[in-house]
C-alpha atoms as a PDB file:
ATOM      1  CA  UNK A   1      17.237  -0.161  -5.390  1.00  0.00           C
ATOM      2  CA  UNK A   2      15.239   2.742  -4.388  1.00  0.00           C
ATOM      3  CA  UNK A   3      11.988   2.942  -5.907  1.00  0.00           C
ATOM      4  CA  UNK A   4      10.612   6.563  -7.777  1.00  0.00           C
ATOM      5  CA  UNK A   5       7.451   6.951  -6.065  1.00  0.00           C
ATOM      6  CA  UNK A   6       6.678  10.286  -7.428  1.00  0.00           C
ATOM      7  CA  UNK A   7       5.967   7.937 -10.436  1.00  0.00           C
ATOM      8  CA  UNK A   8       3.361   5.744  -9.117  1.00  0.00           C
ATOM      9  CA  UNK A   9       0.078   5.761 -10.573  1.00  0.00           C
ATOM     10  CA  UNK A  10      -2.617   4.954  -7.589  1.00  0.00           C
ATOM     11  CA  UNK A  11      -2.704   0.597  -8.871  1.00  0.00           C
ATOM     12  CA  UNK A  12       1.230   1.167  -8.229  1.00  0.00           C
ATOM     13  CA  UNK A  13       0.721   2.473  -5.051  1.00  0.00           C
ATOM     14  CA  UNK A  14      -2.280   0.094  -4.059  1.00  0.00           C
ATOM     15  CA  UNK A  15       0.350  -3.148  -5.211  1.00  0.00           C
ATOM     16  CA  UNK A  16       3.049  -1.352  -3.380  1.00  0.00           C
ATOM     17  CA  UNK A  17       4.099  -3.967  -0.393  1.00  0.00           C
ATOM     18  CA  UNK A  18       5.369  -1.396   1.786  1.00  0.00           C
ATOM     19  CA  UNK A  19       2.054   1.016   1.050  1.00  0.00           C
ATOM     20  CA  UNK A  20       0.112  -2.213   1.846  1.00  0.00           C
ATOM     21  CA  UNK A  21       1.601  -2.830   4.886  1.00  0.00           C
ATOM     22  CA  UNK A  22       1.206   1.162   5.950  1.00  0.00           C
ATOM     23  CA  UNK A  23      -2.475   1.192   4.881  1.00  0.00           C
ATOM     24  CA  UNK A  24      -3.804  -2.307   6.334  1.00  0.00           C
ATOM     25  CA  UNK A  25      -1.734  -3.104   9.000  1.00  0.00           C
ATOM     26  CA  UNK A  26      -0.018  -0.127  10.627  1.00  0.00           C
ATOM     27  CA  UNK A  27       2.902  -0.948  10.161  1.00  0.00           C
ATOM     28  CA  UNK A  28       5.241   1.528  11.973  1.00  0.00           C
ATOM     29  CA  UNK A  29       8.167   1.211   9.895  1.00  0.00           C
ATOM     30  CA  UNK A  30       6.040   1.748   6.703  1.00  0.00           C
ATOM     31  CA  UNK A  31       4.087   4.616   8.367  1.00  0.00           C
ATOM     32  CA  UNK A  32       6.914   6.305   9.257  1.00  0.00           C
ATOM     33  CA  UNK A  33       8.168   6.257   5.915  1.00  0.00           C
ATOM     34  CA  UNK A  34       4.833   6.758   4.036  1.00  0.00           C
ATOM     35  CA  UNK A  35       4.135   9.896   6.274  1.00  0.00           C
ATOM     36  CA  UNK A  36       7.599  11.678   5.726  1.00  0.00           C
ATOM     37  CA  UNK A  37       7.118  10.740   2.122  1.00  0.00           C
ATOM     38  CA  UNK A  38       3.655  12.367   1.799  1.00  0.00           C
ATOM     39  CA  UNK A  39       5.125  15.775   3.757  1.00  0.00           C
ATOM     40  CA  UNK A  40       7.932  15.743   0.980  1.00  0.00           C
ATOM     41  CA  UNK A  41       5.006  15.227  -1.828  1.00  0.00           C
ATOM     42  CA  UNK A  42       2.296  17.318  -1.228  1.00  0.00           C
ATOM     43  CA  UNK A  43       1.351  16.996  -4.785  1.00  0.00           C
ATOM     44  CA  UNK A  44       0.859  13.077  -4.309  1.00  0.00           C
ATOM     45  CA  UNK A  45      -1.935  13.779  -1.891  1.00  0.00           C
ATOM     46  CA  UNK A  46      -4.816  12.934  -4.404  1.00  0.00           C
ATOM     47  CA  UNK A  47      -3.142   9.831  -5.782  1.00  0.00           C
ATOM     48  CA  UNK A  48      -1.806   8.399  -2.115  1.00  0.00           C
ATOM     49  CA  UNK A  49      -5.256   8.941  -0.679  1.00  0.00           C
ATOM     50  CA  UNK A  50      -7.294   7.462  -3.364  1.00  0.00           C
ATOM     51  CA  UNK A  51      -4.739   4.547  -3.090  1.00  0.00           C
ATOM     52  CA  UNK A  52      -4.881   4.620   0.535  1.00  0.00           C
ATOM     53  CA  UNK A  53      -8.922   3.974   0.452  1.00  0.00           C
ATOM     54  CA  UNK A  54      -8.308   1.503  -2.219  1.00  0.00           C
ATOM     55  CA  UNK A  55      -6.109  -0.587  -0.216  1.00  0.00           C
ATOM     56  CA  UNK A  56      -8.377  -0.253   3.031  1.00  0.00           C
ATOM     57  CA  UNK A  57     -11.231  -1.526   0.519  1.00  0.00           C
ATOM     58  CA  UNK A  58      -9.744  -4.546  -1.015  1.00  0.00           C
ATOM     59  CA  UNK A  59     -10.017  -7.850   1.390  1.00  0.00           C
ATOM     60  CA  UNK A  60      -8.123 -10.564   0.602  1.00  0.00           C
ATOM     61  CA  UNK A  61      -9.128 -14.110   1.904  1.00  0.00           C
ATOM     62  CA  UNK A  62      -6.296 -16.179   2.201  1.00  0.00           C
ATOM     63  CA  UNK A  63      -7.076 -20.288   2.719  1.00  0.00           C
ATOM     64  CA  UNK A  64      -5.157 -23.208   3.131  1.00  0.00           C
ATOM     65  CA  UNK A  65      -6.362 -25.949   0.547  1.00  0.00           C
ATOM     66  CA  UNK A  66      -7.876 -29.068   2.360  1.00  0.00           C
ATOM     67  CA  UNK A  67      -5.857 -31.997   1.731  1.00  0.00           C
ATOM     68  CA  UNK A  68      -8.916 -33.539  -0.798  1.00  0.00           C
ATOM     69  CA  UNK A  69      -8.420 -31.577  -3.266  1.00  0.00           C
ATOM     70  CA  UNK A  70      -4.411 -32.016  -3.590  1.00  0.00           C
END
């Protein structure tokens, strides 16, 4: 299924995987798209780089429960 992006609302973008994976990681498939998309939406650029930011912002701590409390 291919996804409307010229839809998105920023929150779309910033729960986007592929977005995610552009903005935090680098991920060169996901740049590559996200930077051809962005040349073909000009409009977007307000909403991707407000998302963008958002996404560089959030940090997400990810643990590993200790066996006491399972």
């Amino acid at each position: 299924m291919i996804r409307d992006f010229t839809q998105f609302s920023v929150m779309d973008f910033v729960e986007e995987d592929s977005f995610i994976r552009w903005a935090r990681h680098g991920d060169p498939e996901a740049t590559a798209f996200w930077e051809q998309w962005q040349k073909e939406h000009p409009e977007k650029t307000a909403l991707v780089t407000e998302a963008y930011r958002l996404v560089r912002l959030i940090q997400v701590q990810e643990t590993t429960p200790s066996t006491q409390t399972l």
